[in-house]
N, C-alpha and C. Protein backbone atom coordinates (compact mmCIF):
# COMPACT_ATOMS: atom_id res chain seq x y z
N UNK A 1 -8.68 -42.43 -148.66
CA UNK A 1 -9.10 -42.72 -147.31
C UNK A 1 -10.40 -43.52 -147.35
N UNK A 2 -10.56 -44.98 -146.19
CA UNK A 2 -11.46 -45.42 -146.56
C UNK A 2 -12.66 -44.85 -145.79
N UNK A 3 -13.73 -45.12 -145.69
CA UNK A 3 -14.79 -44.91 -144.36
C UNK A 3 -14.74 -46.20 -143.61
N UNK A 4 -15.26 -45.12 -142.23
CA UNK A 4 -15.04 -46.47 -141.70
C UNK A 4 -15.94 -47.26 -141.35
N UNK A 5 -15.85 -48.52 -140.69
CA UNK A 5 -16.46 -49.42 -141.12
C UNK A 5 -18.02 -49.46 -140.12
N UNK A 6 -19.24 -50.06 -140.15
CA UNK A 6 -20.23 -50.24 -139.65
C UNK A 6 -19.61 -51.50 -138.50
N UNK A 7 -19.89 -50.89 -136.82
CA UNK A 7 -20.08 -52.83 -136.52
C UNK A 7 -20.62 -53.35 -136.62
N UNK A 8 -19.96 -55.27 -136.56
CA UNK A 8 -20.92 -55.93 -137.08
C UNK A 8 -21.57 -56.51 -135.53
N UNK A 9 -22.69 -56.83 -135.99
CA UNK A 9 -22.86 -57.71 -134.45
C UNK A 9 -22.51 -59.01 -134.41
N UNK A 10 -22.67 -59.52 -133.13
CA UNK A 10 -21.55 -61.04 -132.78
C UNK A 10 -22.44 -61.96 -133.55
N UNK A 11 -21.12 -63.09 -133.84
CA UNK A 11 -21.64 -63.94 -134.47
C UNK A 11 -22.58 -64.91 -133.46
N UNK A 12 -23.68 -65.31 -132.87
CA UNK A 12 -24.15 -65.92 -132.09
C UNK A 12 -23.24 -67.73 -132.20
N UNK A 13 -22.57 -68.06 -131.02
CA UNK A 13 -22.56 -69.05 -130.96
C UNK A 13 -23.15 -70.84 -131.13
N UNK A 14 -23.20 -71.93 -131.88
CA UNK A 14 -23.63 -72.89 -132.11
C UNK A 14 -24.56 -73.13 -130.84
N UNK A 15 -26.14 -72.88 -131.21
CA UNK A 15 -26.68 -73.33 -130.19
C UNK A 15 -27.20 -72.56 -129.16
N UNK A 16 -26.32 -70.95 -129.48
CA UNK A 16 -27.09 -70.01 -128.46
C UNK A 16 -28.55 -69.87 -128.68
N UNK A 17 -29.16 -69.11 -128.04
CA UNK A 17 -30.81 -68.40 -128.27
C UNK A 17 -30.95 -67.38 -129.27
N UNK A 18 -31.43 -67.58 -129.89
CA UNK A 18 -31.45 -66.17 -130.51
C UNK A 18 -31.99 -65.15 -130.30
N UNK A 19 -31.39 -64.08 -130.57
CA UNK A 19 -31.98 -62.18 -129.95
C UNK A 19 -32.76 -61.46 -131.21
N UNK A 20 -33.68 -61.16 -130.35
CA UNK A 20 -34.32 -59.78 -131.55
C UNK A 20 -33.65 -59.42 -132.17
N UNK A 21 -33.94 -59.61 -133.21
CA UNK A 21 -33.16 -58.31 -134.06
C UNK A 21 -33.62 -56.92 -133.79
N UNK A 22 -34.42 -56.30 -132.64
CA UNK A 22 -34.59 -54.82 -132.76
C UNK A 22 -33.26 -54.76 -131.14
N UNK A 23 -32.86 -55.73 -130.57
CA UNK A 23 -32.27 -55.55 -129.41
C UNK A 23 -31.18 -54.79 -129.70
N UNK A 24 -30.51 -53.95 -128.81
CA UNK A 24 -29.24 -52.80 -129.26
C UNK A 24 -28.18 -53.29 -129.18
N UNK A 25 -27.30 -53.77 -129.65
CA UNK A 25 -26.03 -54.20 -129.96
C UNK A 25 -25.77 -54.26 -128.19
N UNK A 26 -25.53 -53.35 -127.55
CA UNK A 26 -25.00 -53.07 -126.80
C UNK A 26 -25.19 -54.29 -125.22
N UNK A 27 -26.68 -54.39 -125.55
CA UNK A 27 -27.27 -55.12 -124.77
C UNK A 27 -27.14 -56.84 -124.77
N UNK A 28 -26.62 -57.30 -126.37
CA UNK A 28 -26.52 -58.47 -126.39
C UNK A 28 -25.46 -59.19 -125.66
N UNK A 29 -26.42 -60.54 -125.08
CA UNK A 29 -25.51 -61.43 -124.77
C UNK A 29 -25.49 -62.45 -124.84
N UNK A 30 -24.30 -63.38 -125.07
CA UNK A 30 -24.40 -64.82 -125.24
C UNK A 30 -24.64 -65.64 -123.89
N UNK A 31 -26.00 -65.93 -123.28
CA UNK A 31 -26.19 -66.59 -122.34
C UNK A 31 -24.88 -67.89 -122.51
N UNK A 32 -24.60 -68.62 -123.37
CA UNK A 32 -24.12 -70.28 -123.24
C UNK A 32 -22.01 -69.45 -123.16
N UNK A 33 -21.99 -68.38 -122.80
CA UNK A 33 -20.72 -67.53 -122.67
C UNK A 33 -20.42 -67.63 -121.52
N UNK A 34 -21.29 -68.12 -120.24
CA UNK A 34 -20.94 -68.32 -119.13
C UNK A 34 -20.57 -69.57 -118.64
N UNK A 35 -19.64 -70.25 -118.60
CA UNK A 35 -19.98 -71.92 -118.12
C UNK A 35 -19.95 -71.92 -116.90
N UNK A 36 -20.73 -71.93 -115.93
CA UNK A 36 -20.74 -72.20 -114.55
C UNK A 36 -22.42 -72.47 -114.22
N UNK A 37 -22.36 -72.48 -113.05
CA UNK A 37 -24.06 -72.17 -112.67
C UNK A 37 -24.93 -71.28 -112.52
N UNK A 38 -25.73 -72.14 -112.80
CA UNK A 38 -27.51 -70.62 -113.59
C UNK A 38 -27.39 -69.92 -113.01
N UNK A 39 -27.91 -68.91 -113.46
CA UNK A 39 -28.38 -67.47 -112.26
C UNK A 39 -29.13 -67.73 -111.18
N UNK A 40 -29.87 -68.64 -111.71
CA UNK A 40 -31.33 -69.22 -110.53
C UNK A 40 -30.53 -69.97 -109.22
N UNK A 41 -29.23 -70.75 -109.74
CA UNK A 41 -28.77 -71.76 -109.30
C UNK A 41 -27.98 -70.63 -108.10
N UNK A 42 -27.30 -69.68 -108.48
CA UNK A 42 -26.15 -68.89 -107.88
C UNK A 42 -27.23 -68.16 -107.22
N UNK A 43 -28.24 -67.26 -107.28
CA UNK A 43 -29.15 -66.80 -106.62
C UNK A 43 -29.67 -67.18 -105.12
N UNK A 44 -29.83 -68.70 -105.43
CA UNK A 44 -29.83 -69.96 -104.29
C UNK A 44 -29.20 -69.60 -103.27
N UNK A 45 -27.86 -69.35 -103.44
CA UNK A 45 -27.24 -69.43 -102.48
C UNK A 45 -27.34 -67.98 -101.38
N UNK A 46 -27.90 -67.27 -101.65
CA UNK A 46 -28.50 -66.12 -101.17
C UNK A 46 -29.63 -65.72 -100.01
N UNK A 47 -29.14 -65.09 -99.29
CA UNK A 47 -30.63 -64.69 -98.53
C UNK A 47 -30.45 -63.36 -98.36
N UNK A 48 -32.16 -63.06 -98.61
CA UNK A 48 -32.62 -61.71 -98.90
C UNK A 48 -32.71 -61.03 -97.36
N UNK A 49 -32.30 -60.40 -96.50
CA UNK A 49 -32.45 -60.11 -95.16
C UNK A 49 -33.00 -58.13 -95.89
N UNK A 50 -34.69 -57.98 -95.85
CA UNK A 50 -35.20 -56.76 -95.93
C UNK A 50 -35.44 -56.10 -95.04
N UNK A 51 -34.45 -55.32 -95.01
CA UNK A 51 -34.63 -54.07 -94.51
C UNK A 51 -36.02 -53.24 -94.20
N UNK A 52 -36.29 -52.74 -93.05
CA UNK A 52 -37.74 -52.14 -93.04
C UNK A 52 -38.30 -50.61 -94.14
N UNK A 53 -36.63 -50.07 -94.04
CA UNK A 53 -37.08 -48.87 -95.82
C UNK A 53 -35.95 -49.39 -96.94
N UNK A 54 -36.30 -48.47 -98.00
CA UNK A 54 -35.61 -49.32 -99.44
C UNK A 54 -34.36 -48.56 -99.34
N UNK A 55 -32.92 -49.51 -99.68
CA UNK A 55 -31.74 -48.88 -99.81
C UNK A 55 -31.54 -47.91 -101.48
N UNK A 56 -32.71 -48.20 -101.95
CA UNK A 56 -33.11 -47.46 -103.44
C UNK A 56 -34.27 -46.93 -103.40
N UNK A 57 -34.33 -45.61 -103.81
CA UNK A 57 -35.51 -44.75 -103.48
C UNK A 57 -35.45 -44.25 -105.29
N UNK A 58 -36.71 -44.16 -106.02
CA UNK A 58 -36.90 -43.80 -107.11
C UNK A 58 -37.81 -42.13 -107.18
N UNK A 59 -36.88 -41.64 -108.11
CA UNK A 59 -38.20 -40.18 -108.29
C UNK A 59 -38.63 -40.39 -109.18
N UNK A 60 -39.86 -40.83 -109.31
CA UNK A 60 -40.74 -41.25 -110.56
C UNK A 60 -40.50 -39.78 -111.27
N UNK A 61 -40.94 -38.33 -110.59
CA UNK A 61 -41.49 -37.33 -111.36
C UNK A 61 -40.06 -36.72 -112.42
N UNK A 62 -38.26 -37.75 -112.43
CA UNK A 62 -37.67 -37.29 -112.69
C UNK A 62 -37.85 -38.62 -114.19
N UNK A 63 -38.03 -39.76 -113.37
CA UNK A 63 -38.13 -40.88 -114.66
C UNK A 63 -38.63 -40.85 -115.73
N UNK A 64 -39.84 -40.30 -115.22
CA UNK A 64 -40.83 -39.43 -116.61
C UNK A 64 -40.29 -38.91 -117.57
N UNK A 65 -39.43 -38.18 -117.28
CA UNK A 65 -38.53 -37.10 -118.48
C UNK A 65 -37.27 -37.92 -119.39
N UNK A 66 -37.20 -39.67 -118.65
CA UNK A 66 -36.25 -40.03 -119.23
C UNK A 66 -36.95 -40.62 -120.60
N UNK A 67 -35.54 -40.67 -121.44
CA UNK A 67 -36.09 -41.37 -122.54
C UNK A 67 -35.66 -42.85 -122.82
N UNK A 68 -35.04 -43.57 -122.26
CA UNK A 68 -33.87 -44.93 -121.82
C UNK A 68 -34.27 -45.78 -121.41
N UNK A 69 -34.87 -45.23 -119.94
CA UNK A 69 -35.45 -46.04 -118.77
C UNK A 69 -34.16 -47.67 -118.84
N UNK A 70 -32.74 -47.20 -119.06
CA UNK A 70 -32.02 -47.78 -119.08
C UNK A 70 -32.13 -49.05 -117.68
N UNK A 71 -32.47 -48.10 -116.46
CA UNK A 71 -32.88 -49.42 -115.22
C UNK A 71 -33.64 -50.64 -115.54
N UNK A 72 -34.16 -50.23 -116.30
CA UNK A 72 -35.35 -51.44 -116.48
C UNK A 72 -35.02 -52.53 -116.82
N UNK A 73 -33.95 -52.32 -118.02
CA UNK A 73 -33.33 -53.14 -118.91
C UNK A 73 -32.27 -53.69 -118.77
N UNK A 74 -31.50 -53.09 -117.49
CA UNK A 74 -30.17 -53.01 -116.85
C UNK A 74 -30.17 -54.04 -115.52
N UNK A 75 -30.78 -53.81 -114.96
CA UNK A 75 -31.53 -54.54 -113.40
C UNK A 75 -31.15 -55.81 -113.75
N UNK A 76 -30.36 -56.92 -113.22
CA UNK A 76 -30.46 -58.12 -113.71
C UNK A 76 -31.35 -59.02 -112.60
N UNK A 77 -31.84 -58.56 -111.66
CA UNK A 77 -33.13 -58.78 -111.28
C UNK A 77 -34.14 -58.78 -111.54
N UNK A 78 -34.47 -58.04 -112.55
CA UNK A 78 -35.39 -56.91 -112.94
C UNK A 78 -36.32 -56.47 -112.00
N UNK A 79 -36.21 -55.63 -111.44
CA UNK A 79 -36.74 -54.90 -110.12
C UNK A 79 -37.23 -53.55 -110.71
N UNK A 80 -36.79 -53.20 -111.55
CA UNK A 80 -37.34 -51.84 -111.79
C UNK A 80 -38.49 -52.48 -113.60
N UNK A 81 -39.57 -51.64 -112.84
CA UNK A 81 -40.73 -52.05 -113.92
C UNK A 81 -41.63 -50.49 -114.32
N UNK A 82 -41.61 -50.32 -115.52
CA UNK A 82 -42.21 -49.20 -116.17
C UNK A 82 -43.51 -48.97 -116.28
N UNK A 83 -44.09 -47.98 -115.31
CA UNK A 83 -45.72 -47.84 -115.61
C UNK A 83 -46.57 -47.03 -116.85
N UNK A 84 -47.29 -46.93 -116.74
CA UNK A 84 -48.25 -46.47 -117.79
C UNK A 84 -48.01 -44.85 -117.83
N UNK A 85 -47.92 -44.09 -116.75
CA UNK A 85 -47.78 -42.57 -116.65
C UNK A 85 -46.30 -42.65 -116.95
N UNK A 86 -45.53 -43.29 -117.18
CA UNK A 86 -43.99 -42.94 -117.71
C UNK A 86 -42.85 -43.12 -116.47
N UNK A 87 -43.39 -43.19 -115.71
CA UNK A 87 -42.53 -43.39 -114.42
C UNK A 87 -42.13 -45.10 -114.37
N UNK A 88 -41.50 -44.84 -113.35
CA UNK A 88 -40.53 -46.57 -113.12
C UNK A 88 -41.07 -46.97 -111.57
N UNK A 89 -41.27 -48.21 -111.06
CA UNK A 89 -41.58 -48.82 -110.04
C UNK A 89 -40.51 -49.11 -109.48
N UNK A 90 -40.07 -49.82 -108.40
CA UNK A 90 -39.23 -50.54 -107.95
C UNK A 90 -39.39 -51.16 -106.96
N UNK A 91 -38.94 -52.37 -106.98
CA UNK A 91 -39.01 -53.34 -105.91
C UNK A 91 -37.45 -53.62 -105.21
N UNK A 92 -37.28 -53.04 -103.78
CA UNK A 92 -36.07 -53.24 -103.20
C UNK A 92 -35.77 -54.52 -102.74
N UNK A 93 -37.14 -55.19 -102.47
CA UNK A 93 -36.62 -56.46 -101.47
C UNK A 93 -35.72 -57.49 -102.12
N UNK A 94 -35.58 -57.91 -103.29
CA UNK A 94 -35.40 -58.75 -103.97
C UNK A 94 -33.78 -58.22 -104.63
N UNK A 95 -33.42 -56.84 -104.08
CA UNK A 95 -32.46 -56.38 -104.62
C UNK A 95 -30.86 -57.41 -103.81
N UNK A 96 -29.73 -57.36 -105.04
CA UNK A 96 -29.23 -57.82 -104.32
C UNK A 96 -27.59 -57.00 -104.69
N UNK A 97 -27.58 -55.64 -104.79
CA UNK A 97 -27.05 -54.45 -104.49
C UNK A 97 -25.82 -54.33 -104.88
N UNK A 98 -26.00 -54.60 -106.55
CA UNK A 98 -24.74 -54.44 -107.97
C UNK A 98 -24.84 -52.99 -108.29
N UNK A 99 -25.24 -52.60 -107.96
CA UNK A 99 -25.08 -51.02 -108.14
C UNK A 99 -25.33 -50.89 -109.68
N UNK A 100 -25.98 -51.79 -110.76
CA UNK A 100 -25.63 -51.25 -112.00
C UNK A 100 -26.94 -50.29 -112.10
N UNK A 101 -27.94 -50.31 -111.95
CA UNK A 101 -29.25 -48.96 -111.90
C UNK A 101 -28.15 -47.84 -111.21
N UNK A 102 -27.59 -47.59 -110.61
CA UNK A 102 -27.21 -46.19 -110.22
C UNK A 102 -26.26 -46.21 -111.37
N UNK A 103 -25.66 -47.04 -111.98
CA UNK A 103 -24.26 -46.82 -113.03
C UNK A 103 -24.98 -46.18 -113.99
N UNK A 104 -26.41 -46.71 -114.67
CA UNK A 104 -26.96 -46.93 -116.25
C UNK A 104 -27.70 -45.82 -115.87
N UNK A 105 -28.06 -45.22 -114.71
CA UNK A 105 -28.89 -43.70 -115.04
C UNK A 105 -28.29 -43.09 -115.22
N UNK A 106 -28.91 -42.02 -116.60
CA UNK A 106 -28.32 -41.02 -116.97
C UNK A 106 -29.50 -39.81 -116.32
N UNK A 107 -30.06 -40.10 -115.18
CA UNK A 107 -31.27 -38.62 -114.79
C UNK A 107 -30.64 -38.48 -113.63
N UNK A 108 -29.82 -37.25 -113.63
CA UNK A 108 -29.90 -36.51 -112.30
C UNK A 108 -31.08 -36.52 -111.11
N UNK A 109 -30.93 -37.55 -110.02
CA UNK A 109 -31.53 -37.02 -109.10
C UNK A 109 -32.94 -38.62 -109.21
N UNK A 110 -32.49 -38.97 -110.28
CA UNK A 110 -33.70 -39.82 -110.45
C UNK A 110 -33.55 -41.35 -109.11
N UNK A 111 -32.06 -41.51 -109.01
CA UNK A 111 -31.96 -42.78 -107.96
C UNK A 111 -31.06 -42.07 -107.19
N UNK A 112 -31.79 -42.84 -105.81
CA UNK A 112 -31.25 -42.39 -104.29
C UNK A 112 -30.52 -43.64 -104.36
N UNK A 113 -29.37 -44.24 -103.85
CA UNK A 113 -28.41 -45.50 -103.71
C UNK A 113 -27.61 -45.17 -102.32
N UNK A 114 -28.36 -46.08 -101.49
CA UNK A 114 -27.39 -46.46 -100.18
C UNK A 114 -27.44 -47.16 -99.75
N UNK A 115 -26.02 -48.09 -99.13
CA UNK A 115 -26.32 -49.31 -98.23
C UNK A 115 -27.10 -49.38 -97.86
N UNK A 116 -28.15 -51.11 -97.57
CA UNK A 116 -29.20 -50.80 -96.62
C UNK A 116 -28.07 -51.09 -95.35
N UNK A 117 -29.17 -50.64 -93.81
CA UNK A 117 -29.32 -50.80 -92.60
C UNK A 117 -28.17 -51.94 -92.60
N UNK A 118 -27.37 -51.97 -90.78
CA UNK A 118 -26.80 -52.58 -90.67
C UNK A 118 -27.32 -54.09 -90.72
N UNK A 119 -27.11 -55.61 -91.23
CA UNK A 119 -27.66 -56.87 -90.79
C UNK A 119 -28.63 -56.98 -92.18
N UNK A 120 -29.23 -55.87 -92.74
CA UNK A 120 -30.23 -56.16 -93.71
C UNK A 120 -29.32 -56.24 -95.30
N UNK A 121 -30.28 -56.69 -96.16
CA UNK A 121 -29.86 -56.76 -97.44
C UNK A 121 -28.78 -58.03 -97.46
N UNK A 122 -28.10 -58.24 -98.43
CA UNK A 122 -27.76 -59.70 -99.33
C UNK A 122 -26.83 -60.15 -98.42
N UNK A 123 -26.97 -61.54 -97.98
CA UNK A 123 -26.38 -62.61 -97.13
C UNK A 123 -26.07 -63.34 -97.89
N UNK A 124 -24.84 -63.75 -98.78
CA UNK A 124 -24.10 -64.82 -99.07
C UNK A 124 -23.69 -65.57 -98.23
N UNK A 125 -23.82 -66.89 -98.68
CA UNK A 125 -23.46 -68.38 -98.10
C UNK A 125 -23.43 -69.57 -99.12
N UNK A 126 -22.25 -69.96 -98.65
CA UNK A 126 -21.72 -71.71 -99.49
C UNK A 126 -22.88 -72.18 -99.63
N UNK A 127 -22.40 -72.80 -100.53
CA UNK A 127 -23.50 -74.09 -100.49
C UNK A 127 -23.06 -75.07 -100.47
């Protein structure tokens, strides 16, 4: 019987960027894997309509205990930012409400996630 095998990580494509080598397998990605338009570009087409409270509410005093802080890293906004006492920040306005921070926590109790308010939050439009 053989053992089995270690994965390997991807071969980076001709021309991609290259990643840390301390980055987690899991996390890598081949930016030049997408052919369409930038993030910045697709973003564009967006309007932020904020809500007067956050449709994401953070318990710092639960974030503390995490060891991951998987949001941070997860956020493809990056809206969630890690302070010095161990807790996580967050910025709702800019959110534009992929639900992946409520997917990637693993802390009970740590994210509140609800639609915002009727009219508020992400307005797609053509361009």
């Amino acid at each position: 019987m053989t053992a089995p095998s270690t994965p390997r990580p991807p071969v980076p494509a001709p021309g991609a960027p290259e990643i840390a080598n301390d980055t987690p397998h899991a996390m890598r990605v081949h930016v030049d894997a997408f052919d369409g338009p930038s993030f910045e570009d697709r973003m564009a087409t967006v309007d932020f309509r904020v809500a007067p409270t956050a449709h994401i509410t953070v318990d710092t005093d639960v974030c503390r205990s995490c060891t991951t802080k998987a949001c941070v890293t997860a956020c493809p906004a990056g809206l969630f930012v890690p302070t010095s006492d161990g807790g996580v920040l967050f910025n709702y306005e800019q959110c534009f409400e992929c639900g992946t921070c409520y997917l990637v926590c693993n802390s009970e109790g740590a994210l509140t996630w609800t639609y915002p308010e009727g009219g508020a939050g992400v307005a797609y439009r053509r361009s």
